[in-house]
Protein backbone atom coordinates (compact mmCIF):
# COMPACT_ATOMS: atom_id res chain seq x y z
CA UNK A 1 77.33 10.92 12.50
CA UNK A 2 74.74 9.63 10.10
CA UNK A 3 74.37 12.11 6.58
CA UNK A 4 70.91 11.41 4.46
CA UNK A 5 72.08 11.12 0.38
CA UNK A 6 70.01 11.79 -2.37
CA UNK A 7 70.49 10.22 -5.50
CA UNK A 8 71.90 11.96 -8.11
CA UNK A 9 68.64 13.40 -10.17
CA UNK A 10 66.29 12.02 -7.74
CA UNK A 11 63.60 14.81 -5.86
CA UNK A 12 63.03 14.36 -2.26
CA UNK A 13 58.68 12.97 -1.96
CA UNK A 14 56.56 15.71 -0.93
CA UNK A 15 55.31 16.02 2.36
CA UNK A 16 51.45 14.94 2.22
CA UNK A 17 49.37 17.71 3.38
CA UNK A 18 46.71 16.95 5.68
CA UNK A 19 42.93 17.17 4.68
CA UNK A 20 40.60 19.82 5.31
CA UNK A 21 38.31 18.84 7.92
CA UNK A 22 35.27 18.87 4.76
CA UNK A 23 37.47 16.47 2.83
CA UNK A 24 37.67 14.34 5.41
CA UNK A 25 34.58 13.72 6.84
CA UNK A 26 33.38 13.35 2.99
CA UNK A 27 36.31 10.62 2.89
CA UNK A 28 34.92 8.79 5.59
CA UNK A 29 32.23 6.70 3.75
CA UNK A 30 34.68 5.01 1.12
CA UNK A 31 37.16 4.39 4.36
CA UNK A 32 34.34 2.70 6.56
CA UNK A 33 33.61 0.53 3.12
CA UNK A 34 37.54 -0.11 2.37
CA UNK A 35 37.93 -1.57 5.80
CA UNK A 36 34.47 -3.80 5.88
CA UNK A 37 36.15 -5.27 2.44
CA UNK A 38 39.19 -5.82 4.20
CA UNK A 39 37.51 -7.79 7.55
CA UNK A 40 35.67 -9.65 4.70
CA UNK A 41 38.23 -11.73 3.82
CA UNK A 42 38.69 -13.43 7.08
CA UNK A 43 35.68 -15.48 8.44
CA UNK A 44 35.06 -13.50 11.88
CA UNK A 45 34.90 -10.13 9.50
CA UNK A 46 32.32 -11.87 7.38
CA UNK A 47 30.41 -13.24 10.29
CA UNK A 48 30.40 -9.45 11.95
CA UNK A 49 29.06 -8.18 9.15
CA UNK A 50 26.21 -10.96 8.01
CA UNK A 51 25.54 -9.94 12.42
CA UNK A 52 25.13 -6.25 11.53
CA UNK A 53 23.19 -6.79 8.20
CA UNK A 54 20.84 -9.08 9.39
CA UNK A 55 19.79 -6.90 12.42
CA UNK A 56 19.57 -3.78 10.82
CA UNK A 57 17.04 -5.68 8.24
CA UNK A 58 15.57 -7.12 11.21
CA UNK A 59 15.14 -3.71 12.90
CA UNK A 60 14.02 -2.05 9.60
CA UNK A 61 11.43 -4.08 8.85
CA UNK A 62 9.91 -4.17 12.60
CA UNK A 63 9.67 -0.25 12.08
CA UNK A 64 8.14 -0.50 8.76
CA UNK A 65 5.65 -3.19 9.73
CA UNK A 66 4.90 -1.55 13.09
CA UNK A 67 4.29 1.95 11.29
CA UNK A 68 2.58 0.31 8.81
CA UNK A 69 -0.06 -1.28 11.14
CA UNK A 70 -0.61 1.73 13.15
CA UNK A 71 -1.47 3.79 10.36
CA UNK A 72 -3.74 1.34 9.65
CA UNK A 73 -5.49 1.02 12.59
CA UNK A 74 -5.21 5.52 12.73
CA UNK A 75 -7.04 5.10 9.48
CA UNK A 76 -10.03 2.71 10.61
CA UNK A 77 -10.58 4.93 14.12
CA UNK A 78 -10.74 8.31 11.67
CA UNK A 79 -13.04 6.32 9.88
CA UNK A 80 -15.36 5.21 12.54
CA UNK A 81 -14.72 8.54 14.53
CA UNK A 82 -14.53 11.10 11.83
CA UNK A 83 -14.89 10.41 8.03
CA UNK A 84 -18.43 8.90 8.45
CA UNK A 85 -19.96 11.77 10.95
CA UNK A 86 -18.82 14.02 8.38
CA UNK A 87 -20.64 11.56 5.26
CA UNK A 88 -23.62 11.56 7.44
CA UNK A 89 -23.71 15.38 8.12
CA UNK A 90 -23.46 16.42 4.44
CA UNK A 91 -26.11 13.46 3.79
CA UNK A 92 -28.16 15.36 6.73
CA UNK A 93 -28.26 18.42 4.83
CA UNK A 94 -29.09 17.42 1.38
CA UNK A 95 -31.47 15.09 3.19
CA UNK A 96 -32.72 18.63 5.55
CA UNK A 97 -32.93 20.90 2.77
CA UNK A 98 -34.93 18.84 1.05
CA UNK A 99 -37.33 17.85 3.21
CA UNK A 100 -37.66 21.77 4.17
CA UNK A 101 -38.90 22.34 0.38
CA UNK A 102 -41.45 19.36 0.57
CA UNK A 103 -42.68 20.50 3.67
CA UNK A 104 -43.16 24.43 3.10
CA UNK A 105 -45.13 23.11 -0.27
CA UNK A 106 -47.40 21.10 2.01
CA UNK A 107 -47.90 23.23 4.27
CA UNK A 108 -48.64 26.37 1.80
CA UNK A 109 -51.30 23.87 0.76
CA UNK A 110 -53.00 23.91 4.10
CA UNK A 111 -56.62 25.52 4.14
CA UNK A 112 -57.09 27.84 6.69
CA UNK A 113 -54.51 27.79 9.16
CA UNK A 114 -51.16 26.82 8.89
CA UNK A 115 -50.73 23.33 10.70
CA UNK A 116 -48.42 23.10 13.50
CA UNK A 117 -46.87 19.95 12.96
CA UNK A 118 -46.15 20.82 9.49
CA UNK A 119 -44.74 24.44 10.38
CA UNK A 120 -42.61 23.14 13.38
CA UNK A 121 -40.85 20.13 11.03
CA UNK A 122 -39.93 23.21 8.20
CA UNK A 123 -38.49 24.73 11.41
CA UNK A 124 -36.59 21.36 12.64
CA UNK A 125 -35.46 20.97 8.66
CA UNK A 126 -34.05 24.19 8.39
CA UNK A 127 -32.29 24.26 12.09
CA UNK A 128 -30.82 20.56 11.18
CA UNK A 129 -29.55 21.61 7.83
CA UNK A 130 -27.49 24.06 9.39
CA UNK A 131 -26.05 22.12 12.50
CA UNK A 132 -24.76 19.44 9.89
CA UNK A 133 -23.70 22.39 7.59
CA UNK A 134 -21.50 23.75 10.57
CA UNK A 135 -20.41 20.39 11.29
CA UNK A 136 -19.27 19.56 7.92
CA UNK A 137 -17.68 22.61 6.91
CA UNK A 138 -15.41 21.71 10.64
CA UNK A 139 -13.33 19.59 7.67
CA UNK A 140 -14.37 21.26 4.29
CA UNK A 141 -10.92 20.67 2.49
CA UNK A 142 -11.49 19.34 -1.18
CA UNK A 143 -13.32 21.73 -2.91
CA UNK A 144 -16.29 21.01 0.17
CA UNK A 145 -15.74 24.59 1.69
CA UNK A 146 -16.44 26.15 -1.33
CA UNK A 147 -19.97 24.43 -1.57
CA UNK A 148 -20.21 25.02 2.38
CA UNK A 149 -20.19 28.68 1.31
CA UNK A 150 -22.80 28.46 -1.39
CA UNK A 151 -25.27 26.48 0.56
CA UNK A 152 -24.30 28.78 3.64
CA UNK A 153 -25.22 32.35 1.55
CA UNK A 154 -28.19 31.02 -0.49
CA UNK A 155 -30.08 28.70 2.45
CA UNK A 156 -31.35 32.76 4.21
CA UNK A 157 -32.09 33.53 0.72
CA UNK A 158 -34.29 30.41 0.67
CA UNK A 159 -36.15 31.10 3.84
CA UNK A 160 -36.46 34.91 3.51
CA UNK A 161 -38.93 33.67 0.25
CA UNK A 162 -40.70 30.98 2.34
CA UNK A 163 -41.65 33.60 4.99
CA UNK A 164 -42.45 35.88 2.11
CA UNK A 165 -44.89 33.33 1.00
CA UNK A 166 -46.48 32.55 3.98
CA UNK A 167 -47.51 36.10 5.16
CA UNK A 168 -48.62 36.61 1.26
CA UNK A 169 -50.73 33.49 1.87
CA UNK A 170 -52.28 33.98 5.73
CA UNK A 171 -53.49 37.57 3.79
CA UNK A 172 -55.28 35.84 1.22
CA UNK A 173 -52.63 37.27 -1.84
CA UNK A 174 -52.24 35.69 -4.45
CA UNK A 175 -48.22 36.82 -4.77
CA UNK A 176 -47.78 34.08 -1.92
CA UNK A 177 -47.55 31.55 -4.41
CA UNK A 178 -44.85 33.03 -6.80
CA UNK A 179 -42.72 33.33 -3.91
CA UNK A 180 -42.57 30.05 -2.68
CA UNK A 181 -41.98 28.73 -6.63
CA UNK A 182 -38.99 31.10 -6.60
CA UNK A 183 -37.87 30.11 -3.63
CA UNK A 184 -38.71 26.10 -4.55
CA UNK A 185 -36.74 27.32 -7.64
CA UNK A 186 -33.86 28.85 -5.70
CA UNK A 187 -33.48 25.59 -4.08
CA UNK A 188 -33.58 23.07 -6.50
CA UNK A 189 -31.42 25.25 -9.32
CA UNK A 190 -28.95 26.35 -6.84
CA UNK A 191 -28.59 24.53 -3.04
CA UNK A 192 -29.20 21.28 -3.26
CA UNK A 193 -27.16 21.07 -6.32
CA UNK A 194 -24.49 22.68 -3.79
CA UNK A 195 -25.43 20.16 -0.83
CA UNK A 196 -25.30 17.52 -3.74
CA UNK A 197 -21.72 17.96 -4.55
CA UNK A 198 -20.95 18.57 -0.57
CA UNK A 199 -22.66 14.87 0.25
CA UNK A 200 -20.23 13.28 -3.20
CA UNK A 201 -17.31 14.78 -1.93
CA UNK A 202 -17.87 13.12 1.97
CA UNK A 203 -18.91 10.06 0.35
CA UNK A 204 -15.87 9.62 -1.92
CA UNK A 205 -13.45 10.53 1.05
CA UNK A 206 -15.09 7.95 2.66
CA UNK A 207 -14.27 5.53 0.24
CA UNK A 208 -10.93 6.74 -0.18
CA UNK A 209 -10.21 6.31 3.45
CA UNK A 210 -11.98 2.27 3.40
CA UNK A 211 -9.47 1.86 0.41
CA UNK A 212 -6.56 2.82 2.48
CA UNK A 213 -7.83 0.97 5.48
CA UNK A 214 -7.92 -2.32 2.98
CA UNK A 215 -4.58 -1.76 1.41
CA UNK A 216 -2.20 -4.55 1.33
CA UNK A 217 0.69 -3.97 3.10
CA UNK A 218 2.97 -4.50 0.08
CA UNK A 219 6.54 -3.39 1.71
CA UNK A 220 6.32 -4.49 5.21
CA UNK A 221 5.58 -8.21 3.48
CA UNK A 222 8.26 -8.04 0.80
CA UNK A 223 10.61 -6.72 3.69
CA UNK A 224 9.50 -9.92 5.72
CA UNK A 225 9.77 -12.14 3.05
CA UNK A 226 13.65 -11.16 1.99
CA UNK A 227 14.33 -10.99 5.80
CA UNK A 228 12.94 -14.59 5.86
CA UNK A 229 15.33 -15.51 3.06
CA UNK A 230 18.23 -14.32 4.65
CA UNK A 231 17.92 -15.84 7.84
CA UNK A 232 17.35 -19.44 6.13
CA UNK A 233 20.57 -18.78 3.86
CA UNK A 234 22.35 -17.31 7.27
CA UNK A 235 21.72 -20.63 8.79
CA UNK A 236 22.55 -23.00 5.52
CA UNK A 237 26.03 -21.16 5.10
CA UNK A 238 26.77 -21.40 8.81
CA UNK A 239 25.78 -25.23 8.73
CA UNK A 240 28.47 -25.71 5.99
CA UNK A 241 31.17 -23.67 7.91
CA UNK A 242 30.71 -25.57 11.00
CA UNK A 243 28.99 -28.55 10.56
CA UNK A 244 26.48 -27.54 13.43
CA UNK A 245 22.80 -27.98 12.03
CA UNK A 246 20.93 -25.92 14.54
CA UNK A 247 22.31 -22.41 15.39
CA UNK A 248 19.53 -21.42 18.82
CA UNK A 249 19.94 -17.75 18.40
CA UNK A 250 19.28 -17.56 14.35
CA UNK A 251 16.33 -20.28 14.72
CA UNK A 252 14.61 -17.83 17.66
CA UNK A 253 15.06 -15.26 15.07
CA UNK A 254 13.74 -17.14 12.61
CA UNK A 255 10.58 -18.37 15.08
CA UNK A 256 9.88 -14.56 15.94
CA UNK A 257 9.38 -13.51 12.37
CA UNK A 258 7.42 -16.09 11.10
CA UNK A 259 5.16 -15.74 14.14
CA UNK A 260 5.14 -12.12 13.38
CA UNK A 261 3.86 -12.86 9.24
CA UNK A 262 1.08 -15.19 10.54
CA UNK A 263 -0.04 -12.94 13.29
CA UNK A 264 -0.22 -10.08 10.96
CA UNK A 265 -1.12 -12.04 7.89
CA UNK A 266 -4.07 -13.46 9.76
CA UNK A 267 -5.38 -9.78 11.40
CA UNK A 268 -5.03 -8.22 8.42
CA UNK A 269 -6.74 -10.77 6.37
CA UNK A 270 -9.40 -10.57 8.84
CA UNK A 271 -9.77 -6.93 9.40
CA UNK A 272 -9.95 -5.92 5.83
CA UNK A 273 -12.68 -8.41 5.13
CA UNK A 274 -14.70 -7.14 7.89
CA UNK A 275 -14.02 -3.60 6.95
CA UNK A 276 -15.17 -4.21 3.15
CA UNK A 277 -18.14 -6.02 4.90
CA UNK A 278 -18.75 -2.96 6.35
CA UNK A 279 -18.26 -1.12 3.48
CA UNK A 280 -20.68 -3.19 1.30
CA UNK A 281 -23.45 -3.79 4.00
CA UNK A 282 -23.27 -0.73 5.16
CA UNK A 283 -21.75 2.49 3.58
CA UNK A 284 -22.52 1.47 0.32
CA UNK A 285 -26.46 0.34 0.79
CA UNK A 286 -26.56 3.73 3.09
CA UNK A 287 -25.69 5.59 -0.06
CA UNK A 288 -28.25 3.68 -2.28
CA UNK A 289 -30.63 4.44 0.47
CA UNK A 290 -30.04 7.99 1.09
CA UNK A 291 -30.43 8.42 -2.77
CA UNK A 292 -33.68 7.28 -2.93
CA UNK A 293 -34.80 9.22 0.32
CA UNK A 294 -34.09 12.38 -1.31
CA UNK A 295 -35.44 11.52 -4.51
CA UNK A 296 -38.34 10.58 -3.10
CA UNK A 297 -38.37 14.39 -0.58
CA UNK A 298 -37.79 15.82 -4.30
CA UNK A 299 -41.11 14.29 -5.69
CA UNK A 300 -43.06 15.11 -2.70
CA UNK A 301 -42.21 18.85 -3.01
CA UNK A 302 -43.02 18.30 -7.09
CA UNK A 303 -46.72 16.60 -6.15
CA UNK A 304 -47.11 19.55 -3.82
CA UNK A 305 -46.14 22.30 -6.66
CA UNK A 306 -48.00 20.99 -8.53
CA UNK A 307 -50.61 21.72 -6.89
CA UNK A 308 -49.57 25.37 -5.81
CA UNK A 309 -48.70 26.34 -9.32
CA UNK A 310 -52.70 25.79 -10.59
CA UNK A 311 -52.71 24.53 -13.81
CA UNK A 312 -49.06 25.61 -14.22
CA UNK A 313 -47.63 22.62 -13.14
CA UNK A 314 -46.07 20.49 -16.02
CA UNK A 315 -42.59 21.18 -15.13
CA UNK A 316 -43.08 19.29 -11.74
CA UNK A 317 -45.42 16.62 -13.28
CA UNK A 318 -42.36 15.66 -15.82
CA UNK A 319 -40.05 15.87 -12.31
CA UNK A 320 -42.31 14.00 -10.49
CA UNK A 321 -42.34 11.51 -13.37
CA UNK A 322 -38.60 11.44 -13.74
CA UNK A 323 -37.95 10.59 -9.80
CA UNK A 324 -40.39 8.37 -9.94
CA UNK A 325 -38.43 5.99 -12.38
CA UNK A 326 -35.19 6.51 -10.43
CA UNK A 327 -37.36 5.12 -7.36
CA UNK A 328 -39.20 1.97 -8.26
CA UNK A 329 -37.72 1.86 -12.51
CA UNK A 330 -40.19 1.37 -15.11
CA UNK A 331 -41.41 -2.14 -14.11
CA UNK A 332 -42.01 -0.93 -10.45
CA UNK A 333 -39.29 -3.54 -9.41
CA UNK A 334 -36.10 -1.30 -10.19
CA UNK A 335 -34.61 1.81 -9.05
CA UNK A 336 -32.82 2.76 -6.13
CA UNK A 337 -35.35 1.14 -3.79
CA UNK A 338 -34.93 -2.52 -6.41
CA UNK A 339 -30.93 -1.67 -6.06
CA UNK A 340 -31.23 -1.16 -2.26
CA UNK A 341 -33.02 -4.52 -1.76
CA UNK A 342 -30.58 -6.53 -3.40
CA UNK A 343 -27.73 -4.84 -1.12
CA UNK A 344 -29.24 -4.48 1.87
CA UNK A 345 -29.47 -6.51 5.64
CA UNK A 346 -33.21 -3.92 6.64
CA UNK A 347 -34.69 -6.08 3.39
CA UNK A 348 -38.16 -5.93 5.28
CA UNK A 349 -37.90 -2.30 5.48
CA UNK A 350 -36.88 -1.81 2.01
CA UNK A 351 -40.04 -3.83 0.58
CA UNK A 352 -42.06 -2.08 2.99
CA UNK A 353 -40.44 0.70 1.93
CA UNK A 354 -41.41 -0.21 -2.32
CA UNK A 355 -45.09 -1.06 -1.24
CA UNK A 356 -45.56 2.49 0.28
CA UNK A 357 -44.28 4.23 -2.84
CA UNK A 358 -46.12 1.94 -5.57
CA UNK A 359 -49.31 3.26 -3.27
CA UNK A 360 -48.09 6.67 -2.96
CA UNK A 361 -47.36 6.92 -6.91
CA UNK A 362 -51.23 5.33 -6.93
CA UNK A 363 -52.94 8.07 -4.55
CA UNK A 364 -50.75 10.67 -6.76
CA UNK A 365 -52.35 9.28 -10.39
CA UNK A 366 -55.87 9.92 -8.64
CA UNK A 367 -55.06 13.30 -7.17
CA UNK A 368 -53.34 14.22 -10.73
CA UNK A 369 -57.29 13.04 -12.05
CA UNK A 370 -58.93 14.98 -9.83
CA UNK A 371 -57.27 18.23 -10.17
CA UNK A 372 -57.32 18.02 -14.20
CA UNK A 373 -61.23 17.17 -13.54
CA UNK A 374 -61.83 20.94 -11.82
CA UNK A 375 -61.85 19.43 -8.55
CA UNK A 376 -58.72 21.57 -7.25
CA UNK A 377 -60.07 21.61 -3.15
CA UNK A 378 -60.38 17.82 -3.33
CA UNK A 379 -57.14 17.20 -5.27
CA UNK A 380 -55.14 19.73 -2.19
CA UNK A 381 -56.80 17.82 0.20
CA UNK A 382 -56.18 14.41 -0.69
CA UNK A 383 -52.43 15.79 -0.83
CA UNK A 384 -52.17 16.89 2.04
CA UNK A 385 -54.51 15.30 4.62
CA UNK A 386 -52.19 12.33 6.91
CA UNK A 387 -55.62 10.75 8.50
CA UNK A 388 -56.20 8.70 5.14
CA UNK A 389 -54.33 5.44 5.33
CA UNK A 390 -53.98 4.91 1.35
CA UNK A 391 -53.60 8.81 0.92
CA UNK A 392 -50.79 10.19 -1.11
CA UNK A 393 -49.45 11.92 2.72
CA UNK A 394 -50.01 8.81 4.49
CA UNK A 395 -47.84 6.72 1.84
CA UNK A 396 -45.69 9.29 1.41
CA UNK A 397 -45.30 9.62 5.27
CA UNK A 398 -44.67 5.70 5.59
CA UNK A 399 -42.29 5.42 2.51
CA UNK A 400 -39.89 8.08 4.49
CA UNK A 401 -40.28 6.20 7.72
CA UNK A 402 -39.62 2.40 6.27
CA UNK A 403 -36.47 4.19 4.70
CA UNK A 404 -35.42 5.74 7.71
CA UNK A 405 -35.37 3.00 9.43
CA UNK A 406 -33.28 1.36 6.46
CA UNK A 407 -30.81 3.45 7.16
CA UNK A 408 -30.11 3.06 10.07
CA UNK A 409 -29.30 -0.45 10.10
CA UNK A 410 -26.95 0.35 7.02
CA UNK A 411 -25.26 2.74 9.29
CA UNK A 412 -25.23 0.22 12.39
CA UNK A 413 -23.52 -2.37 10.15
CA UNK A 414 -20.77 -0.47 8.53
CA UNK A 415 -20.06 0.49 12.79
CA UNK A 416 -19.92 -3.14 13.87
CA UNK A 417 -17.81 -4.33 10.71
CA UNK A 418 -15.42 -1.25 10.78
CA UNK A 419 -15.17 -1.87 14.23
CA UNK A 420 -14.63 -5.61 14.16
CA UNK A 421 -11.97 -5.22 11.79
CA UNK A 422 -10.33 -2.38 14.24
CA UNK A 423 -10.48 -5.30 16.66
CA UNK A 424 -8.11 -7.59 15.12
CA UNK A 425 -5.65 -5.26 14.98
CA UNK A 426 -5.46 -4.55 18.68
CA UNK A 427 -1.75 -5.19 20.00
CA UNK A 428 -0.63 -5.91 16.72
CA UNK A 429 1.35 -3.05 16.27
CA UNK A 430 3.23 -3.39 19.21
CA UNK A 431 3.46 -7.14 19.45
CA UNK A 432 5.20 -6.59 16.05
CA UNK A 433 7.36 -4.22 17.54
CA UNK A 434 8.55 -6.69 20.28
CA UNK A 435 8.93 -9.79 17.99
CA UNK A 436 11.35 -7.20 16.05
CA UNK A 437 13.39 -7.07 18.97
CA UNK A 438 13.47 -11.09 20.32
CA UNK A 439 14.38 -11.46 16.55
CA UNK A 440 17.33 -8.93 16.32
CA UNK A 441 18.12 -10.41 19.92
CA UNK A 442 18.41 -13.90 18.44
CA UNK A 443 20.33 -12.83 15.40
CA UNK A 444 23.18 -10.87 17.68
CA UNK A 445 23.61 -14.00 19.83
CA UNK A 446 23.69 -16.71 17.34
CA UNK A 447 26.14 -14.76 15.52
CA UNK A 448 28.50 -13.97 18.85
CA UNK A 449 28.49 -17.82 19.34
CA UNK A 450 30.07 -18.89 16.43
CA UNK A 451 32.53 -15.44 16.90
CA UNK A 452 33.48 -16.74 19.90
CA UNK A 453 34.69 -20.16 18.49
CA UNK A 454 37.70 -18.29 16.68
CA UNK A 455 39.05 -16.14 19.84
């Protein structure tokens, strides 16, 4: 019969109490990390866990590069498919609106009756203006739907006062012409400002979105470059453990990352200097060019006013004045349409475009001459009359045209570099994704070989 003795003074050790099942699952981290130090100290343990490191860095940074590119290439299709139809629509209704003043001023002008072609184009203005209105306010985020709104209200307003105008005019009252200078008022004080700020805030979301299309992809690199690192002092410290120079698994590994840096370093190199091509021959001059566009609608409608207001005109005379300079500068070199020709592939179309204003800005001087002379029925009808070929209409007529066409190949180059950049990035996400794998693949093998040598 055995008996258990307790030494004299001595208390009997507790029993330990088991841990809630809370405590325990929080003790589990600083366990797992316990034992890992433990394995550490023999070589397998620190082999296992170089193994496990080294793929989970291989297998994070294959997620973050693959990511990474997709966004990228999300980014450029929003762009191509999405960002600039919604620049171009708020450009279309600055660029409609516009127009739609010029045109009702011209065609108030008319003697007799009003002229088809210049009624039906008022009618195509105002109809564009508010298809690209609907279409941009499909994404009006930003502060856009509020001017979406404004221009949405006011734009009736506008054309309620044209039609005013007209029927005062076809009845011979004089009334007619107050209208359409409030409603040429109405326009310039209060929508186009509105379709102003709609077309800045399109444009710089544009931007923004060609910005994060050319971002470098600082992570994903830095990610590649310490993976890189690791691998090469992987191999060095396995070289000096076992006097084997080439481990096949780790070099594999190795192979299928830098492949991966090249292949991306290259497409993305590549892309983002087509898309900033894009951006600069094309985005960028389309801006310049839309600019002058409207500034020159905006002094058409003022050479028109002028007219219409009878001797009450200085306000659009100083307008006219004013656009002018932004057009063709002081020295008739300068301005948007100098700027534009220094930026700009459609260079024939932009001087064509400069000779048709410096002869539109000519036929305006003599109209101005005419009108101050007493001469008012000459002065309208050398504004208005298209048949002229160095008329102030005619000019005007092939000024908007040359730009037109300006803009267009602006718009057809920022497509085909946009695009060419989306290009090179075809299959790189996934053929990042797989080299990811063949590289964790190499890392678990090489690292099992030399495990196997101590079983």
């Amino acid at each position: 019969m055995t008996t258990t003795e307790t030494r004299p003074g001595a208390q009997p050790a507790p029993p330990r109490e088991p841990k809630s099942g809370l405590a325990s699952l929080l003790a589990l981290p600083g366990i797992a990390v316990r034992r890992i130090i433990r394995s550490t100290r023999a070589t397998p343990g620190r082999l296992s866990v170089i193994g496990v490191g080294l793929g989970l860095l291989v297998l994070l940074t294959g997620i973050i590069a693959t990511v990474g590119v997709q966004a990228k290439k999300d980014t450029i299709n929003d762009l191509i498919d999405h960002r600039e139809p919604l620049a171009v629509a708020s450009q279309q209704v600055y660029r409609s609106l516009s127009d739609a003043d010029a045109t009702a001023a011209s065609a108030f002008l008319s003697v007799g009756s009003e002229p088809a072609e210049l009624r039906a184009r008022y009618e195509l203005d105002i109809a564009q203006a508010g298809a690209a209105l609907a279409k941009a306010a499909s994404d009006a985020g930003d502060g856009a739907a509020q001017q979406v709104n404004l221009v949405g209200q006011l734009l009736p307003v506008y054309t309620g006062l044209v039609e005013t105008a007209r029927a005062n005019n076809k009845q011979g009252y004089p009334a007619g012409a107050s209208y359409l200078r409030e409603a040429s008022e109405l326009m310039r004080s209060k929508v186009l400002p509105a379709a102003q700020e709609l077309y800045q805030i399109d444009t710089d979301r544009l931007a923004n979105s060609q910005d994060d299309a050319n971002a470098f992809p600082w992570l994903s690199t830095l990610l590649t470059l310490v993976l890189l690192g690791a691998l090469a002092a992987t191999q060095i410290h396995l070289t000096r453990k076992t006097n084997r120079v080439i481990n096949v698994g780790l070099l594999v590994a190795t192979g299928a990352i830098v492949v991966g840096l090249l292949w991306g370093s290259v497409a993305m190199i590549v892309q983002s200097t087509q898309v900033r091509g894009g951006e600069a021959d094309g985005s960028h001059q389309v801006d310049v060019l839309v600019r002058a566009r409207i500034a020159a609608l905006q002094a058409r409608a003022d050479e028109t006013l002028t007219l219409v207001a009878r001797g009450d005109g200085a306000a659009y005379e100083k307008d006219f004045a004013s656009l002018q300079a932004q057009l063709v500068g002081a020295d008739q070199k300068s301005g948007l349409l100098g700027e534009a020709k220094g930026l700009t592939a459609a260079k024939a179309e932009v001087e064509a475009a400069n000779q048709s204003a410096l002869a539109w800005f000519k036929a305006y001087g003599e109209i101005r001459k005419t009108d101050t002379s007493g001469q008012y029925d000459e002065a309208v009808k050398a504004a208005i009359d298209v048949s002229k070929e160095d008329g102030s209409a005619a000019a005007f007529l092939r000024l908007d045209e040359n730009l037109v066409k300006a803009i267009n190949v602006g718009r057809q180059n920022f497509l085909d570099g946009t695009r060419a950049g989306d290009r090179w990035l075809t299959l790189l996400a996934p053929g990042l994704g797989v080299l990811a794998v063949v590289a964790a693949g190499g890392v678990a093998i090489g690292i099992r070989e030399r495990l196997r040598e101590y079983r």
